[in-house]
C-alpha atoms as a PDB file:
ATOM      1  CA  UNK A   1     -35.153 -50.180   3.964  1.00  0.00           C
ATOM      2  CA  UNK A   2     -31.782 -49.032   3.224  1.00  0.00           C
ATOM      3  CA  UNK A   3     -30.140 -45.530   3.797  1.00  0.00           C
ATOM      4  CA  UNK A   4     -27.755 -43.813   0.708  1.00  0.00           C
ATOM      5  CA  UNK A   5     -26.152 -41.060   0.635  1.00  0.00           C
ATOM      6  CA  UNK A   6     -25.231 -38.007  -1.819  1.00  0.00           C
ATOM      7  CA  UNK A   7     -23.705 -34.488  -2.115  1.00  0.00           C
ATOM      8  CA  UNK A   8     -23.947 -31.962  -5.038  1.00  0.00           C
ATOM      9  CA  UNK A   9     -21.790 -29.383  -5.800  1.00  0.00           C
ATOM     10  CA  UNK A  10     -22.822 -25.880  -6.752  1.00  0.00           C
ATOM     11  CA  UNK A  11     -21.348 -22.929  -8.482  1.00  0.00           C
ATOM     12  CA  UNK A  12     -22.949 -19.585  -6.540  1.00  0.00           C
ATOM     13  CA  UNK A  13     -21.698 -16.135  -6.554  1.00  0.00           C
ATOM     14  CA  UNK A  14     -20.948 -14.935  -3.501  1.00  0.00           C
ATOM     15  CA  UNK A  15     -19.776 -11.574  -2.138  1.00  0.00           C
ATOM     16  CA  UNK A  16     -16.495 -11.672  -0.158  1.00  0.00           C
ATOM     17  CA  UNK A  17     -15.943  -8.912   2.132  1.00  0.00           C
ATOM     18  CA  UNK A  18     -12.713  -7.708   2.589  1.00  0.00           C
ATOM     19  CA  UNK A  19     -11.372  -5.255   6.076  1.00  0.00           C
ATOM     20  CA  UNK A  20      -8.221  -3.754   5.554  1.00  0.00           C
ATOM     21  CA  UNK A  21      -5.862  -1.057   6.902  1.00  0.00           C
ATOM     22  CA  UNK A  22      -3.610   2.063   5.276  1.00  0.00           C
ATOM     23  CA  UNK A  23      -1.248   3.832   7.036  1.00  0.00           C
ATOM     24  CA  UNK A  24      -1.046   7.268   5.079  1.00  0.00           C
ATOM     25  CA  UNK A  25      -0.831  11.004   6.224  1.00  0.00           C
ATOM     26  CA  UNK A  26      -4.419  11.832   6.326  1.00  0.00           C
ATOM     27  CA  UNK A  27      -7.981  10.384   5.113  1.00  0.00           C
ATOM     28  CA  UNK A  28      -7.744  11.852   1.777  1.00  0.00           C
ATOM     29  CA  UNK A  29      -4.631  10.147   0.598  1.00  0.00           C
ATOM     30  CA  UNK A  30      -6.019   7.108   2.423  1.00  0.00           C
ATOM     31  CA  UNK A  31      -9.113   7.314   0.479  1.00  0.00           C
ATOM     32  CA  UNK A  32      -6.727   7.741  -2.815  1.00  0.00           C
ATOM     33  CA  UNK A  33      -4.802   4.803  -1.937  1.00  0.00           C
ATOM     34  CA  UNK A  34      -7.892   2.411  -0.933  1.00  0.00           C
ATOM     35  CA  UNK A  35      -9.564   3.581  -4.722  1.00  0.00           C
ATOM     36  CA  UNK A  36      -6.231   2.752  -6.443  1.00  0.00           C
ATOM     37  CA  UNK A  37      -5.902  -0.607  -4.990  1.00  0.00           C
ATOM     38  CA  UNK A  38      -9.554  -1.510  -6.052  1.00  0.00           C
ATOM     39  CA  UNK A  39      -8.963  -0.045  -9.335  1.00  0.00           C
ATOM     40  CA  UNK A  40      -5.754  -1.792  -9.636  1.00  0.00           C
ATOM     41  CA  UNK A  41      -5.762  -4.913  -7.498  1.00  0.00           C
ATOM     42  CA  UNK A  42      -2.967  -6.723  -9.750  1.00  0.00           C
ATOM     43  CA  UNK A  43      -0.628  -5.019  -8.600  1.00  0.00           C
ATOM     44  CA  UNK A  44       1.516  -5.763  -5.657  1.00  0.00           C
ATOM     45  CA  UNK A  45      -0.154  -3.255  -2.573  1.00  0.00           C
ATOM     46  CA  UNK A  46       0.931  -3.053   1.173  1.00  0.00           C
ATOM     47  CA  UNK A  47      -2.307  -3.670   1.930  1.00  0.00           C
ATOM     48  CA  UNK A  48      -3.392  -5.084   5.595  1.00  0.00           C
ATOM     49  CA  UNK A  49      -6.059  -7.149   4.945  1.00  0.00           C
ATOM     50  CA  UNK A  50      -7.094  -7.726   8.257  1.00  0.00           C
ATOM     51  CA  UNK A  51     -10.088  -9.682   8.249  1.00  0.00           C
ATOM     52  CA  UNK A  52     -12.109 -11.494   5.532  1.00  0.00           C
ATOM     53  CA  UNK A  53     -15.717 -12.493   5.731  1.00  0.00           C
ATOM     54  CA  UNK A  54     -18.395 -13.778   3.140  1.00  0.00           C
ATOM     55  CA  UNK A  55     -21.578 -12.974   2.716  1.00  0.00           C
ATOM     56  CA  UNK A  56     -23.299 -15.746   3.064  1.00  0.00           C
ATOM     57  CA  UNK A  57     -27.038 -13.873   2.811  1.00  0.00           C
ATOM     58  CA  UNK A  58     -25.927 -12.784  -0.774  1.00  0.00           C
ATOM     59  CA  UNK A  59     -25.396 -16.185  -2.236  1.00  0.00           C
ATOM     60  CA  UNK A  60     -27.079 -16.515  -5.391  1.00  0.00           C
ATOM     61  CA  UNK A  61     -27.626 -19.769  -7.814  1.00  0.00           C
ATOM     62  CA  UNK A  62     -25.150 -19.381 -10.837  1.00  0.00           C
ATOM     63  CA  UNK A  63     -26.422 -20.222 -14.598  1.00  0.00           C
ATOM     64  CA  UNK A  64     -24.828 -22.548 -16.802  1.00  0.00           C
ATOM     65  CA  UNK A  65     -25.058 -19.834 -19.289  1.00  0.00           C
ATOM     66  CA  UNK A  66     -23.414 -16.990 -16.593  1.00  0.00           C
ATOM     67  CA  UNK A  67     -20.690 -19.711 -16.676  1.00  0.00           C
ATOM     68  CA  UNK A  68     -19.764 -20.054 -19.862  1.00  0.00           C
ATOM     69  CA  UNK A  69     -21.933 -22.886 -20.699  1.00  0.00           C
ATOM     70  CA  UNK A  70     -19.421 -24.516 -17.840  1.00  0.00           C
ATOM     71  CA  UNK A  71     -21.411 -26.990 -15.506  1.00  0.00           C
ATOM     72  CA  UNK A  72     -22.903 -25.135 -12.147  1.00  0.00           C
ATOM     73  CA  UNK A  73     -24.823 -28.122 -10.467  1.00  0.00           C
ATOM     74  CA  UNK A  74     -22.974 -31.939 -10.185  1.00  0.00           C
ATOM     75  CA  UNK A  75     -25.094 -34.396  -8.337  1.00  0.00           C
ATOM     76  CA  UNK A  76     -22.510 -37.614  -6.657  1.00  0.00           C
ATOM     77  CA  UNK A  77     -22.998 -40.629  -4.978  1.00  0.00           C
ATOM     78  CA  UNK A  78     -21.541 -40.799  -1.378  1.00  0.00           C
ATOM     79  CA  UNK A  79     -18.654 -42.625  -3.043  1.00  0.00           C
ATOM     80  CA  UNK A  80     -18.024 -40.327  -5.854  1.00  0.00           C
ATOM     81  CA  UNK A  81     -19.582 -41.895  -8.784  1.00  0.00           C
ATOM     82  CA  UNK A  82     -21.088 -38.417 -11.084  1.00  0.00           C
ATOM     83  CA  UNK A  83     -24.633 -38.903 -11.355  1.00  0.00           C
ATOM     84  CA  UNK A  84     -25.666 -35.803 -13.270  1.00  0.00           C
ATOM     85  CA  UNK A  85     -24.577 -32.551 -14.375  1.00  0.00           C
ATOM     86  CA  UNK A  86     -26.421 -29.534 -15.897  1.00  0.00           C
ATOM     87  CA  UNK A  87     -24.746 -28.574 -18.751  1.00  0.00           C
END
C-alpha cells in the first residue's frame, strides 16, 4: 500500500487583534485619537502597534457566496496539481 499526500487551502475570516500605544495629554484625548484612527485607518497615524495577535478560536469557514462567488476551498496534490475547487 502506498502513502500520498495533499493540502487544501481555505479562505476563513479571522479576527486580528491589534495592541497599540498613544502618547497624548490625558485619557480623553487618547480615547479621541484611538476612535479616529479606527474610524479613519487610511490615513497615515503615529500609531505604536505594539503587538499583533489572531484569534485563532474565532476562525470561521468563509462562503463562496461571502466571497464574491471567488473560490474559498482548493484541494492539491502534494506536488501541486489542483484537484478541486468550490466555486
Amino acid at each position: 500500500m502506498e502513502t500520498f499526500s495533499y493540502y487544501f487551502d481555505e479562505k476563513v475570516t479571522i479576527w486580528n487583534r491589534n495592541h497599540f500605544t498613544i502618547d497624548a495629554e490625558n485619557k480623553e484625548e487618547a480615547d479621541q485619537i484611538a476612535k479616529d484612527y479606527i474610524l479613519e485607518k487610511d490615513i497615515d497615524w503615529d500609531i505604536d502597534i505594539t503587538f499583533s495577535e489572531y484569534l485563532y478560536d474565532t476562525s470561521s469557514n468563509l462562503s463562496v457566496e461571502e466571497n464574491g462567488g471567488e473560490p474559498t476551498l482548493e484541494l492539491f496534490t502534494d506536488e501541486n496539481e489542483l484537484l478541486y475547487v468550490n466555486s
